[in-house]
Structures are given as structure tokens and as C-alpha cells.
Protein backbone atom coordinates (compact mmCIF):
# COMPACT_ATOMS: atom_id res chain seq x y z
CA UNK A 1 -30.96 -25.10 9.12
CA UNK A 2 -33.08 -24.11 6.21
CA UNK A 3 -33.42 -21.09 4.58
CA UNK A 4 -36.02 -19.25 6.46
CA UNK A 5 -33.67 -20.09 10.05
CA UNK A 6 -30.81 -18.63 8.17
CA UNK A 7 -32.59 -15.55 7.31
CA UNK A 8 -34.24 -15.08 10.75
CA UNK A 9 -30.29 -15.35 12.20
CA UNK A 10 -29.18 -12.79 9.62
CA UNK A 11 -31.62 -10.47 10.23
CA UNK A 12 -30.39 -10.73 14.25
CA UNK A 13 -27.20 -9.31 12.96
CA UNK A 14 -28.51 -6.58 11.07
CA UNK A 15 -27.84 -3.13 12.04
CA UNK A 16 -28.88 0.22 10.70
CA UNK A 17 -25.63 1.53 10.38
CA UNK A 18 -24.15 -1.28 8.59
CA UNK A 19 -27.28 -1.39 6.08
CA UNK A 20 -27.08 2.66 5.22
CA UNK A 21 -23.23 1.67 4.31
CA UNK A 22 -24.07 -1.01 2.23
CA UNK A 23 -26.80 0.94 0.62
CA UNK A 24 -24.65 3.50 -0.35
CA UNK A 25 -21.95 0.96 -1.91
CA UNK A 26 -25.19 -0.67 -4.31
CA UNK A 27 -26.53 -3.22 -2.24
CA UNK A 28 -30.38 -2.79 -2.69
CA UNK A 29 -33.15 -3.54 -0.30
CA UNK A 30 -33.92 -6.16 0.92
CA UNK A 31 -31.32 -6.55 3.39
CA UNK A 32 -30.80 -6.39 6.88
CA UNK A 33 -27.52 -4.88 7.07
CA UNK A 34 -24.86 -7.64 8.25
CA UNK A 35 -21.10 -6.71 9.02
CA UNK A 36 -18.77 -9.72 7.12
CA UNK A 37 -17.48 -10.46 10.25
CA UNK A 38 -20.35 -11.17 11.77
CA UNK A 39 -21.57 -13.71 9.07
CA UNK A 40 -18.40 -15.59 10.03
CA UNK A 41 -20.04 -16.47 13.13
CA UNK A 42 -23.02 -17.73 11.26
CA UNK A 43 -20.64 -19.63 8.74
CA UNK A 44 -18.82 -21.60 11.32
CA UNK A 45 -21.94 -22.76 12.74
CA UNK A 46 -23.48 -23.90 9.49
CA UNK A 47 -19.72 -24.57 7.47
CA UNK A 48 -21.19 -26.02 3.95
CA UNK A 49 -24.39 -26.71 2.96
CA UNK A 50 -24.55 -26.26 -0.88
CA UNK A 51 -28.45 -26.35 -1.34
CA UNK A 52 -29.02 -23.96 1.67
CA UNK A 53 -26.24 -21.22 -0.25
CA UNK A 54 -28.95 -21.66 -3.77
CA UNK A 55 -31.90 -21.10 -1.39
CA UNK A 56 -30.61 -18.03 0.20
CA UNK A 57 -29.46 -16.84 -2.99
CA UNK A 58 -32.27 -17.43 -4.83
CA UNK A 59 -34.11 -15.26 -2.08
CA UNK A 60 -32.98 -11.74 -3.02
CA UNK A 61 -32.06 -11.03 -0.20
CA UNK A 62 -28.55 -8.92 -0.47
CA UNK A 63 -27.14 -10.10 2.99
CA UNK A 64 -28.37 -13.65 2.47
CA UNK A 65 -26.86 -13.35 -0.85
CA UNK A 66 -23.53 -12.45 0.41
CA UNK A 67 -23.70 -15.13 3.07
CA UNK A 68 -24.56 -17.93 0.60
CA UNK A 69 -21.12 -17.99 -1.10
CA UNK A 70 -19.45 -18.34 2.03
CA UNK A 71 -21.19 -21.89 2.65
CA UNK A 72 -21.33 -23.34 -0.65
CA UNK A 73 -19.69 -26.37 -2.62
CA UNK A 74 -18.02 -24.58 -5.04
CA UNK A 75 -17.07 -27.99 -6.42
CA UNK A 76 -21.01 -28.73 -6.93
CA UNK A 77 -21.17 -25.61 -8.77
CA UNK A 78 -23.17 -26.56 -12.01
CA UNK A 79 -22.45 -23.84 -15.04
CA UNK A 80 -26.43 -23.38 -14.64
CA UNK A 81 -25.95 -22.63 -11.36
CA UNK A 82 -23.20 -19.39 -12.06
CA UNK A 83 -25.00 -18.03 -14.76
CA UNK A 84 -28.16 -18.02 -12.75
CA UNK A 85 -26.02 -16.68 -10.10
CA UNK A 86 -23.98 -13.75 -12.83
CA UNK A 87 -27.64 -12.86 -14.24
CA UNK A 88 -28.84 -11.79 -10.50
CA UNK A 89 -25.85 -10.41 -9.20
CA UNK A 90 -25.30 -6.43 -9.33
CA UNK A 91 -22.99 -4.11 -8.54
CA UNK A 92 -21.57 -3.87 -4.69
CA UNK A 93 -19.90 -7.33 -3.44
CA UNK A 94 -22.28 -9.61 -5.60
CA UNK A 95 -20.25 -9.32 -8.95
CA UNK A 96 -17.17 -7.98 -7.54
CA UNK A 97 -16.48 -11.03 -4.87
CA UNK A 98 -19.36 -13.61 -4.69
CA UNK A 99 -19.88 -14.71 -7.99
CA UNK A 100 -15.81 -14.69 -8.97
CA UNK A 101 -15.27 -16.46 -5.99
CA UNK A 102 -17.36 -19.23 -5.83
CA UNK A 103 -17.13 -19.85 -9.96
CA UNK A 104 -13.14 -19.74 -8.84
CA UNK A 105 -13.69 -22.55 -6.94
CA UNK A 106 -15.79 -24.49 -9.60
CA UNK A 107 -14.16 -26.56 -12.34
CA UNK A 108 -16.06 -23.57 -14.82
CA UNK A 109 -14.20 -21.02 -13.57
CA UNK A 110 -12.09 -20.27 -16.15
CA UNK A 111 -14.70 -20.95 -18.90
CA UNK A 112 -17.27 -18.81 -17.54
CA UNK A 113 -14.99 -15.87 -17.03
CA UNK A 114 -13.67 -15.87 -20.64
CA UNK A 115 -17.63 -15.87 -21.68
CA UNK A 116 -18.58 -13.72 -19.35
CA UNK A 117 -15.55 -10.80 -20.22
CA UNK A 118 -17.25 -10.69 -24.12
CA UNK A 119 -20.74 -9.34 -21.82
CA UNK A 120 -22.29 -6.55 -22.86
CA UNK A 121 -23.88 -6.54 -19.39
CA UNK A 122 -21.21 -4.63 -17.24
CA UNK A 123 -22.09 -6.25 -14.59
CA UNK A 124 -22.16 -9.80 -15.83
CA UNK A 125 -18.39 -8.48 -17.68
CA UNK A 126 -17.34 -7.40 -14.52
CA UNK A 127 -17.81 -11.02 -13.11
CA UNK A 128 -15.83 -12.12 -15.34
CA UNK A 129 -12.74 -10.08 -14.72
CA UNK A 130 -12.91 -10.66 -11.25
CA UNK A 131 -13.68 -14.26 -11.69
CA UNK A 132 -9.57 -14.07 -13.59
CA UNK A 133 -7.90 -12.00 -10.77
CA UNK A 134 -9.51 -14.82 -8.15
CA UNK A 135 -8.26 -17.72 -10.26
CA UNK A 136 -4.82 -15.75 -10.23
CA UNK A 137 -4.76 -15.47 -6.73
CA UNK A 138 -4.77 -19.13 -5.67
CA UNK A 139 -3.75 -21.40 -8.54
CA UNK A 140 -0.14 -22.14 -8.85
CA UNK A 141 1.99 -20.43 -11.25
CA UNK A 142 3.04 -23.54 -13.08
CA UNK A 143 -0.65 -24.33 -13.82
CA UNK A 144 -1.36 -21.00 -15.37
CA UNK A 145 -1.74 -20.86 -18.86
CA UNK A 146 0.87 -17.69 -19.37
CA UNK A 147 0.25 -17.06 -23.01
CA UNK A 148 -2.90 -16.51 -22.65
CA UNK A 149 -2.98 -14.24 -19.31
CA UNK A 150 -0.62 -11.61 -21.25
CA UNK A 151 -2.93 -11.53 -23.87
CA UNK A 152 -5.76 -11.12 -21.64
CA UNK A 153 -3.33 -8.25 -19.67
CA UNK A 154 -3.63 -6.62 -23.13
CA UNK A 155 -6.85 -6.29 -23.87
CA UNK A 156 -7.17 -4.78 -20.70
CA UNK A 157 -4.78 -2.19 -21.36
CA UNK A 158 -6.64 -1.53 -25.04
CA UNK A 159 -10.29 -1.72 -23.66
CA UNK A 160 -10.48 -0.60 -20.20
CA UNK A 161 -11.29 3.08 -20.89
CA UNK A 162 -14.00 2.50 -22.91
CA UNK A 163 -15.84 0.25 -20.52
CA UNK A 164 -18.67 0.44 -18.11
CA UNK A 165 -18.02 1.85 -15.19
CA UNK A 166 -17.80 -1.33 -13.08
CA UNK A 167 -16.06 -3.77 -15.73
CA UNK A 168 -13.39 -0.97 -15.70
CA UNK A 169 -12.68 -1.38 -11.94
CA UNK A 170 -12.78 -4.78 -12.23
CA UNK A 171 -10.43 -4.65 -15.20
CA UNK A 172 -7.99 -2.54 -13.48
CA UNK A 173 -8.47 -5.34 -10.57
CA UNK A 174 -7.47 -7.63 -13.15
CA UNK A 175 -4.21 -6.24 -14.30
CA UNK A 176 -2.98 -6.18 -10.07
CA UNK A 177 -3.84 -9.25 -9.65
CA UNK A 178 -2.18 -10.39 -12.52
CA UNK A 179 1.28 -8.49 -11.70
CA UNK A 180 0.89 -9.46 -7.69
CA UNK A 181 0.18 -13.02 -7.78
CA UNK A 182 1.86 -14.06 -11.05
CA UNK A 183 5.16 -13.61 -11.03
CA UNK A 184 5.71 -14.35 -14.48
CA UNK A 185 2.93 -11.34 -15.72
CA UNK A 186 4.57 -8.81 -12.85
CA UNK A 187 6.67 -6.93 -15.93
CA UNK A 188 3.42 -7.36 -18.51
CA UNK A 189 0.92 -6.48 -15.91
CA UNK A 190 3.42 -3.25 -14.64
CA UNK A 191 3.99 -2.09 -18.15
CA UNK A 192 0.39 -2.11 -19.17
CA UNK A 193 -0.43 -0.51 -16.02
CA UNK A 194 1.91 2.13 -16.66
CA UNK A 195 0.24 2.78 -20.50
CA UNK A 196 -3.54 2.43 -18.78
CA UNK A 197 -2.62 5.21 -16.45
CA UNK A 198 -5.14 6.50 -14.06
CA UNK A 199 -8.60 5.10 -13.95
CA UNK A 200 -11.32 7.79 -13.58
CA UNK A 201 -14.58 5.84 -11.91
CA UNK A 202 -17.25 7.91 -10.02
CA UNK A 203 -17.86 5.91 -6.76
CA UNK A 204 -20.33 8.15 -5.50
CA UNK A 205 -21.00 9.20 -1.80
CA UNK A 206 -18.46 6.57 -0.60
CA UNK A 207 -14.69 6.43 0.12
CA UNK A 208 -13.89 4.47 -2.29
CA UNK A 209 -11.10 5.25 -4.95
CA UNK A 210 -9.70 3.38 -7.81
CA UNK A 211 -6.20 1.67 -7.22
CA UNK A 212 -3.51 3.48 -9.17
CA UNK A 213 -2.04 0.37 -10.67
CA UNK A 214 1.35 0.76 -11.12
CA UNK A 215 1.69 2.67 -8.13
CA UNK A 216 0.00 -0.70 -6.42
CA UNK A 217 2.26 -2.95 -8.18
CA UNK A 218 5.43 -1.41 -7.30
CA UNK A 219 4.35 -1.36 -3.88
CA UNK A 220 3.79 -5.11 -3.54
CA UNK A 221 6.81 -5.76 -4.99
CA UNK A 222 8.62 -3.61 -2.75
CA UNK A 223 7.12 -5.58 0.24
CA UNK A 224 8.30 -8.59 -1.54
CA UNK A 225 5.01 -9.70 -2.09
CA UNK A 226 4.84 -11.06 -5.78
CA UNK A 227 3.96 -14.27 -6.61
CA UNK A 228 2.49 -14.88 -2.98
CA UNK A 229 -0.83 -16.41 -3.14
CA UNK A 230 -4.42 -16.47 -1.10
CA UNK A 231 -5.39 -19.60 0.77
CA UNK A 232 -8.88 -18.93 -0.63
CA UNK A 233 -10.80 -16.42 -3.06
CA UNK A 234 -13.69 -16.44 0.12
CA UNK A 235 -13.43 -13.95 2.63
């Protein structure tokens, strides 16, 4: 399939109700309007075909840009190919889970996330957090570098407040993710969440609401859910 098939099946599975939603979380046109589920469908059929996910990327077209992450090699993932990738993304699911997720899978990962944190973009920042809290939730603990993730749980805590409005979602994200799948970082990540407070983002005409952190954390924990991990960052 090639990417003008792909986009003729997508736009099948548009609907108008689906694109008004995502228009009103910042996707921007074009797109067709395609629930996630539905793209399953379409992924299971196709599985992975790297250069087909950078052609449907590459074509702007929201949905299609969703759907590309699902079917590529993150393991082919060239550090040209995520910043190209980080530099077109915005807002909505583009930054906040298909950039972090495929540049999770890649051996840059980590590397690109530390750049991408120091940003003045907040979107491209924003990338970068998320990129850590999908690293976080399917490496294994013993390969984490610990040090280094409490440090990184602090300058959350110092910096969040003053940051854009979407690198300080995704730095609250950060700090969760940190407490839920590390359990090593749960007392760090709870403590800072506790000094960070609430996080005041205006989300628009949506339903969307911040995560109270520490509320979150103590939740998880009282489900017995630290330290349990994702069997992938896609979904």
C-alpha cells in the first residue's frame, strides 16, 4: 500500500463528529476525522512499513499523521528523521504521543528528549517531556539511570510554572510517570508533586483537565500499581 491507498482508506473512516472533536483538541485541517480505534483496523492490515509511516507523515495530513507512528520501525528511526518529525508536530496527539513514542522506541530516545526539554519551542519542549515519561513507562527499572531522573523530577518541580502552556502539561505528565512506573522516583516524584501543587492550564472548549499529581500518585499506589510497566509507548 502506498501512501495515496492509505489516505484514500483513512479518509473511509472519517467522520464529522470525530473530526469537530479533534478540531477542538488542536488537530488542524487537513484531516478526515478518524476514531484510534478504527486506525487499528487499518494497522493490522498494513502492521510495519517504515517508509509508508515518513510518507504519510510527511503529508500533513493530521489523521495520516497519527496513523504513521502506529506502523513505523521505530528501530529505523534516524535522529533526522525525529527532528523532522518534532519540527512538524503541534499541539493535540502529535507532540503529546506520536513523536515521544516512536523516538521511545528509537535508540535516540533519550538523547533527543534531553535536547529537546532545553526548546524554546513549547511544543518541540513538550516532546521532549513526554518522550521521558514514555521511556519511563517501558524500560526496566534496573536500566534507568536514577540519578539523573531525580534531577530531571527537579527541574520540573522548579520550572513547570513558568512554562508554556503545553510543556507544563507535559511536565506535570512527566513527574506521574516518573512516580508510577519507577518505583525508585515514587517518594521524589510524590514530594515534588506535592511542592508543584495544582497546575492551572486553559484547555479550552474541551473536557480536558490537568491531573492533580499527587492526588494521581497516591492513587496508583493505592491500587498497587507502582513500578508496573506498559508493553508499549503505542496505543
Amino acid at each position: 500500500m502506498n501512501a495515496k491507498e492509505a489516505l484514500a482508506e483513512l479518509e473511509k473512516l472519517g467522520n464529522e463528529s470525530t473530526r469537530k472533536t479533534l478540531l477542538r483538541h488542536g488537530a488542524r485541517e487537513p484531516l478526515f476525522g478518524v476514531k484510534i480505534g478504527d486506525m487499528q483496523k487499518l494497522r493490522k492490515q498494513i502492521k510495519v512499513d517504515h517508509q509508508l509511516a515518513l510518507d504519510l507523515f510527511d503529508s500533513g495530513n493530521y489523521d495520516a499523521m497519527y496513523f504513521a507512528h502506529l506502523i513505523a520501525d521505530d528501530a529505523r528511526m534516524t535522529k533526522t528523521h525525529l527532528r523532522k518529525w518534532v519540527k512538524n508536530a503541534y499541539g493535540a496527539s502529535l507532540a503529546g504521543t506520536v513523536v515521544p513514542a516512536v523516538a521511545a522506541g528509537s535508540p535516540h530516545g533519550e538523547a533527543l528528549a534531553l535536547e529537546w526539554i532545553d526548546a524554546a519551542n513549547d511544543t518541540t519542549a513538550a516532546a521532549g517531556w513526554n518522550t521521558l515519561s514514555h521511556i519511563l513507562s517501558v524500560t526496566p527499572e534496573e536500566e534507568l539511570d536514577l540519578p539523573k531522573l531525580k534531577k530531571l523530577i527537579k527541574r520540573a518541580e522548579k520550572e513547570i510554572h513558568k512554562a508554556g502552556k503545553e510543556a507544563k502539561y507535559a511536565m506535570n505528565g512527566f513527574v506521574i510517570a516518573a512516580g508510577c512506573f519507577v518505583t525508585a522516583l515514587f517518594d521524589a516524584a510524590l514530594k515534588a508533586a506535592e511542592k508543584i501543587g495544582p497546575v492551572e492550564i486553559d484547555h479550552g472548549d474541551t473536557a480536558c483537565k490537568t491531573p492533580l499529581a499527587p492526588e494521581y500518585l497516591r492513587k496508583v499506589e493505592k491500587m498497587g500499581r507502582i513500578g508496573k510497566k506498559k508493553k508499549s509507548a503505542k496505543c
